[in-house]
C-alpha atoms as a PDB file:
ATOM      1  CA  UNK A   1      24.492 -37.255 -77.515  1.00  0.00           C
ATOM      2  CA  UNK A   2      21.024 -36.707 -76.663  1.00  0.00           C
ATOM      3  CA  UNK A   3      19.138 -37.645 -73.545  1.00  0.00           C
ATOM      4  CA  UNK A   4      16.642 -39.588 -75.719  1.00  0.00           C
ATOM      5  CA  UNK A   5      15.777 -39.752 -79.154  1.00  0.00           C
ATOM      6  CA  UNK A   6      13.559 -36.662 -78.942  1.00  0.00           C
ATOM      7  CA  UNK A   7      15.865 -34.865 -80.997  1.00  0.00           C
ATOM      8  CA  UNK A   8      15.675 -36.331 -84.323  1.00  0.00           C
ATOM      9  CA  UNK A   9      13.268 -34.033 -85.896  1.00  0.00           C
ATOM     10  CA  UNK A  10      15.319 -30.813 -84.643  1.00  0.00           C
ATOM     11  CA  UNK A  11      19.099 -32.793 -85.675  1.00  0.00           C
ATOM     12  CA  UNK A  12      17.769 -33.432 -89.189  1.00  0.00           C
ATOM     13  CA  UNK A  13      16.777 -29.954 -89.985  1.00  0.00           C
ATOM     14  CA  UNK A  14      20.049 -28.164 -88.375  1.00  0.00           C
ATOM     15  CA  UNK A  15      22.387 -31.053 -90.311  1.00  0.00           C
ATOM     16  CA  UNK A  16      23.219 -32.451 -86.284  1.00  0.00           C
ATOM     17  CA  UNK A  17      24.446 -36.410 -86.142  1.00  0.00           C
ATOM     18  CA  UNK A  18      22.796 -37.574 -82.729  1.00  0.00           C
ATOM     19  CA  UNK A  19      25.892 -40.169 -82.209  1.00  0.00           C
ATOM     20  CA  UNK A  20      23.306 -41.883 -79.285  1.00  0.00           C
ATOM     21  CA  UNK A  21      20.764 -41.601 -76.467  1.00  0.00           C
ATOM     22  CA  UNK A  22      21.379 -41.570 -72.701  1.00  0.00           C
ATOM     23  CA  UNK A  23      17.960 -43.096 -71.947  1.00  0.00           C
ATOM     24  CA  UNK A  24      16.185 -45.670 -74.020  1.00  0.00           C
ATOM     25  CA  UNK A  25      12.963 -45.415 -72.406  1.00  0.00           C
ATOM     26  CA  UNK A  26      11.894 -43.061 -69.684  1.00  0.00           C
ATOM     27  CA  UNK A  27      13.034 -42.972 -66.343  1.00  0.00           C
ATOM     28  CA  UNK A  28      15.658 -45.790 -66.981  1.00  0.00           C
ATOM     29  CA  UNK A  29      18.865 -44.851 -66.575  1.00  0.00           C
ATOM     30  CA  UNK A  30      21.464 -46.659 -69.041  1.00  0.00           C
ATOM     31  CA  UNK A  31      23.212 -49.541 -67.081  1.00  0.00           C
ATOM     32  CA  UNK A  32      26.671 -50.660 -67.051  1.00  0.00           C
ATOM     33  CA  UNK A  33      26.672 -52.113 -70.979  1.00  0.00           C
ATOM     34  CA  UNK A  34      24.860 -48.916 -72.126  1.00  0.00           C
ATOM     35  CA  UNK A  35      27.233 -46.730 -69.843  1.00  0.00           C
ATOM     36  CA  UNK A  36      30.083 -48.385 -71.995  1.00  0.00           C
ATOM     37  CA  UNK A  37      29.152 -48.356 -75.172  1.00  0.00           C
ATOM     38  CA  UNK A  38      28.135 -44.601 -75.044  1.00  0.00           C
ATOM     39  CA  UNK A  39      31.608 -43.987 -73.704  1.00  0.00           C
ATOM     40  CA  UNK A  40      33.004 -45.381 -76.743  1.00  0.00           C
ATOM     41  CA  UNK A  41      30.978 -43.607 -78.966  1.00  0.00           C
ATOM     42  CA  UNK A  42      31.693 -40.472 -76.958  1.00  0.00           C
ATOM     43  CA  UNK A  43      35.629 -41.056 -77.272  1.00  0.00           C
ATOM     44  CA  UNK A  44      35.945 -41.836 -80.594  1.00  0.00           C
ATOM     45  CA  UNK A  45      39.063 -40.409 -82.025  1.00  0.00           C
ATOM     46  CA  UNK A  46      37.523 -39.477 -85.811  1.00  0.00           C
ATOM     47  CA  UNK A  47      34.264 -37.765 -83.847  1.00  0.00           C
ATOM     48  CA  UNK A  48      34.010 -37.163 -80.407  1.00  0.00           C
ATOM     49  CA  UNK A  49      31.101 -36.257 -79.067  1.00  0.00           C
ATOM     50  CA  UNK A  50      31.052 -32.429 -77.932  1.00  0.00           C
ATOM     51  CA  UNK A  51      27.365 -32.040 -76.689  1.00  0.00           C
ATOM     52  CA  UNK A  52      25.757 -34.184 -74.459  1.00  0.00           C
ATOM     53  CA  UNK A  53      22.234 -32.563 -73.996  1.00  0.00           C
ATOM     54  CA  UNK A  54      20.029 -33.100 -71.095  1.00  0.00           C
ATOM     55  CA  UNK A  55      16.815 -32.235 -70.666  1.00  0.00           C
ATOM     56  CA  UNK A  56      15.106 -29.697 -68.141  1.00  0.00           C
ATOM     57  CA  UNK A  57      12.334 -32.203 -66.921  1.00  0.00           C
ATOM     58  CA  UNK A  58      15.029 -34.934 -65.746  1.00  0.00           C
ATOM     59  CA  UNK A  59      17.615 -34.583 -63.374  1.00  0.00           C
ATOM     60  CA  UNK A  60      20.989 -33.801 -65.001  1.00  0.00           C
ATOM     61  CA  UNK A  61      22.790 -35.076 -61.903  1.00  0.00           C
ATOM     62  CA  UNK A  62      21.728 -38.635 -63.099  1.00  0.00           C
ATOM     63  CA  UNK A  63      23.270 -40.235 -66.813  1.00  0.00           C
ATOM     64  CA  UNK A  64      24.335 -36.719 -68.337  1.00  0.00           C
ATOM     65  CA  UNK A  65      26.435 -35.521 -65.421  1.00  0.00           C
ATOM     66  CA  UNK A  66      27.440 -39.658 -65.180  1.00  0.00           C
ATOM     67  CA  UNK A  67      28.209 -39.802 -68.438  1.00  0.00           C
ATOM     68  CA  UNK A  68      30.504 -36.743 -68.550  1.00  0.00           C
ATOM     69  CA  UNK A  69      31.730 -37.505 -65.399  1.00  0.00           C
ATOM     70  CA  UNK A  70      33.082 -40.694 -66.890  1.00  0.00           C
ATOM     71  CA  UNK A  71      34.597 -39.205 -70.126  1.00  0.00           C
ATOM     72  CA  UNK A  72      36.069 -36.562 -67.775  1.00  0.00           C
ATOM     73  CA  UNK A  73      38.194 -39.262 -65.880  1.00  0.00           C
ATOM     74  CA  UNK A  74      39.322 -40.788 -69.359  1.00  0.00           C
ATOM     75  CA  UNK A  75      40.703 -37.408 -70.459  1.00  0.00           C
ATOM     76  CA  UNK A  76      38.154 -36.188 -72.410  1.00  0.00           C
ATOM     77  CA  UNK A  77      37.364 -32.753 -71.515  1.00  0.00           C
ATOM     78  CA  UNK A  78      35.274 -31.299 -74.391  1.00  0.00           C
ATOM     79  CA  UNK A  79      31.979 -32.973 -74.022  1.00  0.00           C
ATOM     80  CA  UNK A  80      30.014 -30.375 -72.419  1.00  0.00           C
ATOM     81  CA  UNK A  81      26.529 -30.881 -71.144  1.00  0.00           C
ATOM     82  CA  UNK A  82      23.648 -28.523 -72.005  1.00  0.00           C
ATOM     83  CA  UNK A  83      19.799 -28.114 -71.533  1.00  0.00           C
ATOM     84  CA  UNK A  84      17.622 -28.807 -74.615  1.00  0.00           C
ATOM     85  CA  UNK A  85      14.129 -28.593 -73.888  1.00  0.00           C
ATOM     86  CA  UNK A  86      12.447 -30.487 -75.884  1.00  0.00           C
ATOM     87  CA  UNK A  87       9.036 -28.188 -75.191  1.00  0.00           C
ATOM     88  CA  UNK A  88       7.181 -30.645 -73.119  1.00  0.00           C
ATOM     89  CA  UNK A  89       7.781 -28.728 -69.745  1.00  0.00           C
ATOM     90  CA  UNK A  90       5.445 -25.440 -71.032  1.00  0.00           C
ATOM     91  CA  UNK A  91       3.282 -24.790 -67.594  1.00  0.00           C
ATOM     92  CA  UNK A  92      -0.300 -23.646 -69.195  1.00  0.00           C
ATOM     93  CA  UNK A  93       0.205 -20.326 -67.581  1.00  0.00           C
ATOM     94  CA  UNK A  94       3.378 -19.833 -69.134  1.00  0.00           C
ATOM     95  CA  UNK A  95       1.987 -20.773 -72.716  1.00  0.00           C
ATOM     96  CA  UNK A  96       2.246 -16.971 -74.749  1.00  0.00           C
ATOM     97  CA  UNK A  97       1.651 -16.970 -78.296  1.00  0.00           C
ATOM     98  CA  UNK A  98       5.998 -16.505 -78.606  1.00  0.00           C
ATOM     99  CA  UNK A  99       6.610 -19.202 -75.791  1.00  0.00           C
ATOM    100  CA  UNK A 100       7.613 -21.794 -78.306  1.00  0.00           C
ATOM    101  CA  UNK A 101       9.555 -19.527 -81.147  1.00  0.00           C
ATOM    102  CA  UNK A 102      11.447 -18.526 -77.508  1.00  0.00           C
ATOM    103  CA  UNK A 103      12.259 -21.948 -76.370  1.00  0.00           C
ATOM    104  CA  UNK A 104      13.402 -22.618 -79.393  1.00  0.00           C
ATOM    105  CA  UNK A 105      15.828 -19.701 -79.694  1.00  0.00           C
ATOM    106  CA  UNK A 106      16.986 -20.859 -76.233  1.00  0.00           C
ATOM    107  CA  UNK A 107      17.713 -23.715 -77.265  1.00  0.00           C
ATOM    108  CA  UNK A 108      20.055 -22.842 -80.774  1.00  0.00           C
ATOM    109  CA  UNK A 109      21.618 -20.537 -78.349  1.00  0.00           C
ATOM    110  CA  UNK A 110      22.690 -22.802 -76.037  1.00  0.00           C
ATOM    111  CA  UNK A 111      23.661 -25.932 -78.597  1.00  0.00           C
ATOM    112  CA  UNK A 112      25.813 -22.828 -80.546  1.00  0.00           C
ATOM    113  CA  UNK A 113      27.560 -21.844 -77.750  1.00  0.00           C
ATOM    114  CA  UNK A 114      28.496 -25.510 -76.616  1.00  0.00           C
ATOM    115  CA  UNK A 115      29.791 -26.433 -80.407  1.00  0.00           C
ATOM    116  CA  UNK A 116      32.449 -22.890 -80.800  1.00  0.00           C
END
C-alpha cells in the first residue's frame, strides 16, 4: 500500500504490486468508503498487504497509522508501516552530489526489512 501513487516508477522496476493508495489527492485523507475498501484489499486472504508505506512529509499518525490501526483490530498483524521518501523533502542545504543514491538506499533498506 502506498501513501499515494508516487511509487509506481520505483514498484515497476523492483517487480513491487502497489495493491492501493492511502491518499488520492493531497492532503485528503481517505473517508469512510476509501477506509473500507483499502481494508479489504489489505485483508485479502490470497495477498495481504505487508507494507503500508508512508511518507516523511505527511503525518503518519493520520491514514497510515489509521489504516493499520484498523487491520490491527481485525487480526491482522503483519502490515507494517514504513517511511518511503519519495525525494521531495531534500532541504537545498542538504542536497550533496550522493544525497539521492542515499535516500534511495534508505529507502530499499527499509522496504527489505519490512518484507523478511
Amino acid at each position: 500500500m502506498s501513501f499515494h501513487d508516487s511509487m509506481a516508477y520505483f514498484s515497476k522496476a523492483y517487480n513491487l504490486e502497489v495493491k492501493g493508495v492511502l491518499t488520492k489527492k493531497a492532503g485528503q485523507e481517505p473517508d469512510a468508503k476509501e477506509m473500507k475498501e483499502l481494508i479489504a484489499i489489505c485483508t485479502n486472504k490470497d495477498a495481504p498487504v505487508r507494507v503500508i508505506a508512508t511518507e516523511p512529509q505527511y503525518s503518519t499518525s493520520n491514514s497510515g497509522q489509521s489504516l493499520q490501526k484498523e487491520l490491527i483490530a481485525k487480526g491482522v498483524t503483519s502490515a507494517e508501516l514504513v517511511e518511503f521518501d519519495p525525494l521531495e523533502t531534500v532541504r537545498p542545504e542538504d542536497l550533496t552530489l550522493d544525497w539521492y543514491e542515499k535516500k534511495m538506499r534508505e529507502n530499499l533498506d527499509a522496504l527489505a526489512k519490512a518484507m523478511k
